[in-house]
Protein backbone atom coordinates (compact mmCIF):
# COMPACT_ATOMS: atom_id res chain seq x y z
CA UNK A 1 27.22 248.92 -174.88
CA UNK A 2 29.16 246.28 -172.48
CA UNK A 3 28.22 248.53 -169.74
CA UNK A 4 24.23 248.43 -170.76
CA UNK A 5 24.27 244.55 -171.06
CA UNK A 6 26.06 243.98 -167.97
CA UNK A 7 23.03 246.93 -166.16
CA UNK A 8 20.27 244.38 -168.19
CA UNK A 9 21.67 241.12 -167.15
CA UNK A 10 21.84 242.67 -163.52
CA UNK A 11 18.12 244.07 -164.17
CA UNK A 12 17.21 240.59 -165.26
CA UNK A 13 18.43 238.81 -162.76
CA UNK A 14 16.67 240.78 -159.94
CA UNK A 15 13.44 240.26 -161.08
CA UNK A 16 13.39 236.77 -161.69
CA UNK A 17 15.87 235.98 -158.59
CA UNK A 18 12.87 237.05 -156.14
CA UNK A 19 11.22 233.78 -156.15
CA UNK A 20 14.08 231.60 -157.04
CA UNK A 21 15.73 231.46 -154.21
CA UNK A 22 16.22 229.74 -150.79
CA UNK A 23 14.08 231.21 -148.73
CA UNK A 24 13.81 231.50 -145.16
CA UNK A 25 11.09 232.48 -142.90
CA UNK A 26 7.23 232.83 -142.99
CA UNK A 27 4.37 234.38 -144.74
CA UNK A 28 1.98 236.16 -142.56
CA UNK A 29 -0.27 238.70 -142.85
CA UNK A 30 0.08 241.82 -144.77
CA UNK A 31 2.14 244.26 -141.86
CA UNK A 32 3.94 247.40 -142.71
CA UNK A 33 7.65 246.96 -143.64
CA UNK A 34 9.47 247.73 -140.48
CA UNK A 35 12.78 245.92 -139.13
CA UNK A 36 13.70 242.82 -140.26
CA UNK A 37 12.72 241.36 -143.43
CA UNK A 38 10.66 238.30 -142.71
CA UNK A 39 11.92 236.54 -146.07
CA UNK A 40 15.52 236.22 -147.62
CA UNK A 41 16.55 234.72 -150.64
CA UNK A 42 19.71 234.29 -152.27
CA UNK A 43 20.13 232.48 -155.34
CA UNK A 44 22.23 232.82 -158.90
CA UNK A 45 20.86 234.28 -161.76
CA UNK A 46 22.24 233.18 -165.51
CA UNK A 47 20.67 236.02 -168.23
CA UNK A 48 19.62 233.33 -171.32
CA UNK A 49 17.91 235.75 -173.39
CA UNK A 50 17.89 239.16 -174.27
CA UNK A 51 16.80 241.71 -177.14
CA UNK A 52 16.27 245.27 -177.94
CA UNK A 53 14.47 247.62 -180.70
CA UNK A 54 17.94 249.05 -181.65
CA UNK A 55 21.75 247.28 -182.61
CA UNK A 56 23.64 245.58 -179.02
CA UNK A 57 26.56 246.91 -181.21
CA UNK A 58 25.78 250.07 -180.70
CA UNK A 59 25.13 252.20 -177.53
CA UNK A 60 21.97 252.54 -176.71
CA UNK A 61 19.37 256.15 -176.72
CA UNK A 62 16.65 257.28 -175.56
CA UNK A 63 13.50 255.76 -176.27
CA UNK A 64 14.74 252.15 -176.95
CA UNK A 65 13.31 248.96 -175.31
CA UNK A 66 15.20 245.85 -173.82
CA UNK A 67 13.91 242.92 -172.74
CA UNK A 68 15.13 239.72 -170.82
CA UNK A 69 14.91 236.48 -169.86
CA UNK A 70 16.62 235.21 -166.89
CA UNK A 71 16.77 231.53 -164.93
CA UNK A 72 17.27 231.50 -160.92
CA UNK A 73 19.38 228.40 -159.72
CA UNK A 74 20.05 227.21 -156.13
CA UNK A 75 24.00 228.09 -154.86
CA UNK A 76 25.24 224.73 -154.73
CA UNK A 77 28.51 225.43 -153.41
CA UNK A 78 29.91 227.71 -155.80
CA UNK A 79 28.39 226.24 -158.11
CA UNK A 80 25.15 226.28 -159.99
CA UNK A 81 22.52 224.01 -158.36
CA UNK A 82 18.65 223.15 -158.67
CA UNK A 83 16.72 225.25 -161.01
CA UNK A 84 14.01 227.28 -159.27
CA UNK A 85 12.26 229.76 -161.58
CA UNK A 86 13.16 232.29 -164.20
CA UNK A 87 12.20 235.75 -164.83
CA UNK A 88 10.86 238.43 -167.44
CA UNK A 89 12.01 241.93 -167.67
CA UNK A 90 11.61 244.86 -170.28
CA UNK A 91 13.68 248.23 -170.15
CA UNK A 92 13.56 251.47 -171.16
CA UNK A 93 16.33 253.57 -172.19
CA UNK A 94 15.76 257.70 -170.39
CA UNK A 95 17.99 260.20 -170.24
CA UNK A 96 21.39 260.16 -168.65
CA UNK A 97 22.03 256.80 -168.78
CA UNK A 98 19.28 255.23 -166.85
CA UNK A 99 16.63 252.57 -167.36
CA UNK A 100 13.65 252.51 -165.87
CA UNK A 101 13.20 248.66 -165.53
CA UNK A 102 9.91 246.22 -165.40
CA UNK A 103 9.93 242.68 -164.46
CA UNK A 104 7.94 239.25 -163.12
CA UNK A 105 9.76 236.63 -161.25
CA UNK A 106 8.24 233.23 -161.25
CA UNK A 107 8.87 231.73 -158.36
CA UNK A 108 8.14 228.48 -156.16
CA UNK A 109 4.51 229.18 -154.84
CA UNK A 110 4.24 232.41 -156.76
CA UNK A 111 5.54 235.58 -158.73
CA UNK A 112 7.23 238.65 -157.38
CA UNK A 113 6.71 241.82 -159.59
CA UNK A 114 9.87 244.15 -159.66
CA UNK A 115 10.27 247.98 -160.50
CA UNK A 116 12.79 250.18 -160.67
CA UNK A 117 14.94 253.21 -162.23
CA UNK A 118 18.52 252.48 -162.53
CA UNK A 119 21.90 253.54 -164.27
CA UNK A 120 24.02 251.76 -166.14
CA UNK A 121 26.32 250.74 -163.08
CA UNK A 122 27.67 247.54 -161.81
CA UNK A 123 25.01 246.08 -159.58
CA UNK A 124 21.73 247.62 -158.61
CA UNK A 125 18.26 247.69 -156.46
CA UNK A 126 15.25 247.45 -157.46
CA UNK A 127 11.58 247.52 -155.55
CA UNK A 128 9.54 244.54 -154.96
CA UNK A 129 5.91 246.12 -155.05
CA UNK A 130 3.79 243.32 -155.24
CA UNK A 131 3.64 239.24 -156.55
CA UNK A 132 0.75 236.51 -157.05
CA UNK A 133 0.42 233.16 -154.75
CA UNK A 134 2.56 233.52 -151.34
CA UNK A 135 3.67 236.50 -152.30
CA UNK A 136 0.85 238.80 -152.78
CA UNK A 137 1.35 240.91 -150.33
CA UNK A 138 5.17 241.13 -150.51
CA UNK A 139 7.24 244.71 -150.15
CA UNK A 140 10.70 244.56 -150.31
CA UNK A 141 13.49 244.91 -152.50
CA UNK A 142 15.98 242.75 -154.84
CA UNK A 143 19.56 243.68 -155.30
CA UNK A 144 21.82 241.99 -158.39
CA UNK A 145 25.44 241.67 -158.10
CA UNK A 146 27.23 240.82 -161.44
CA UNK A 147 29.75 238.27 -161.20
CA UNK A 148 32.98 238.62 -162.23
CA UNK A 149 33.70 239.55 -165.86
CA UNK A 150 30.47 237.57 -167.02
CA UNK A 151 27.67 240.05 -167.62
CA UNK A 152 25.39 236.81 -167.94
CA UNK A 153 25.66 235.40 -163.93
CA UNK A 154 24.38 238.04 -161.18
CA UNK A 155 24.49 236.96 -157.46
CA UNK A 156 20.78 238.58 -156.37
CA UNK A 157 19.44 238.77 -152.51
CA UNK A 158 15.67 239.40 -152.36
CA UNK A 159 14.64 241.04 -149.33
CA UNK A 160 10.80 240.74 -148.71
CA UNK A 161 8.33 242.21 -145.90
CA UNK A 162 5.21 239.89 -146.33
């Protein structure tokens, strides 16, 4: 069960940590995604919420729903700076331990929508297919690093192709 809160915190955090962090570059028009991404962001993401349809003391089966809520700071340091969004994700639980995850990252000038199958490892990718505001035409992807022993904090990078 550790290992499926740890894979929802990470799932969590890569949703919402599209939008929430320091970005650099420019929106342009809508171009295939080819070499560099022309937005990075890197930001921490703290889990603050999270429930499912069956016990957390248990491990989980197929069929049962997660869902999260998430909140994207700035990296001050190593520490946690200026909020800058939060995120919304729902999972469900498939066979052989993977999750096929659905989330919406609120960001500064917009959302980023995320997708994504993943198992229950530590860390993961997920696919940016689409957002609202500046980011409507964003492609990329978002991947969550947990951090340390705290399956609440995720380090996430959000590649995007705008």
């Amino acid at each position: 069960m550790k290992k499926l809160v740890l894979f929802a915190a990470a799932c969590a955090a890569l949703l919402l940590g599209a939008a929430a962090a320091t970005a650099s570059g420019t929106a342009g028009s809508s171009k295939p995604v080819l070499g560099k991404p022309t937005v990075i962001m890197r930001f921490l993401e703290v889990q603050t919420g999270m429930t499912a349809t069956a016990p957390l003391s248990q491990r989980p089966t197929f069929g049962e729903r997660f869902w999260f809520h998430s909140d994207f700071y700035k990296w001050n340091g190593t520490r946690r700076g200026a909020h800058l969004g939060h995120a919304n994700a729902s999972g469900v639980v498939l066979p052989a331990e993977t999750m096929e995850v659905t989330g919406v990252a609120s960001l500064p000038g917009g959302t980023i929508t995320v997708v994504g199958q993943e198992g229950m490892q530590r860390g993961s990718t997920l696919a940016v297919v689409g957002g609202t505001g500046v980011y409507a035409t964003a492609r990329g992807e978002v991947v969550i690093q947990p951090l340390g022993g705290d399956e609440s904090k995720s380090a996430d990078v959000v590649r995007l192709w705008i």
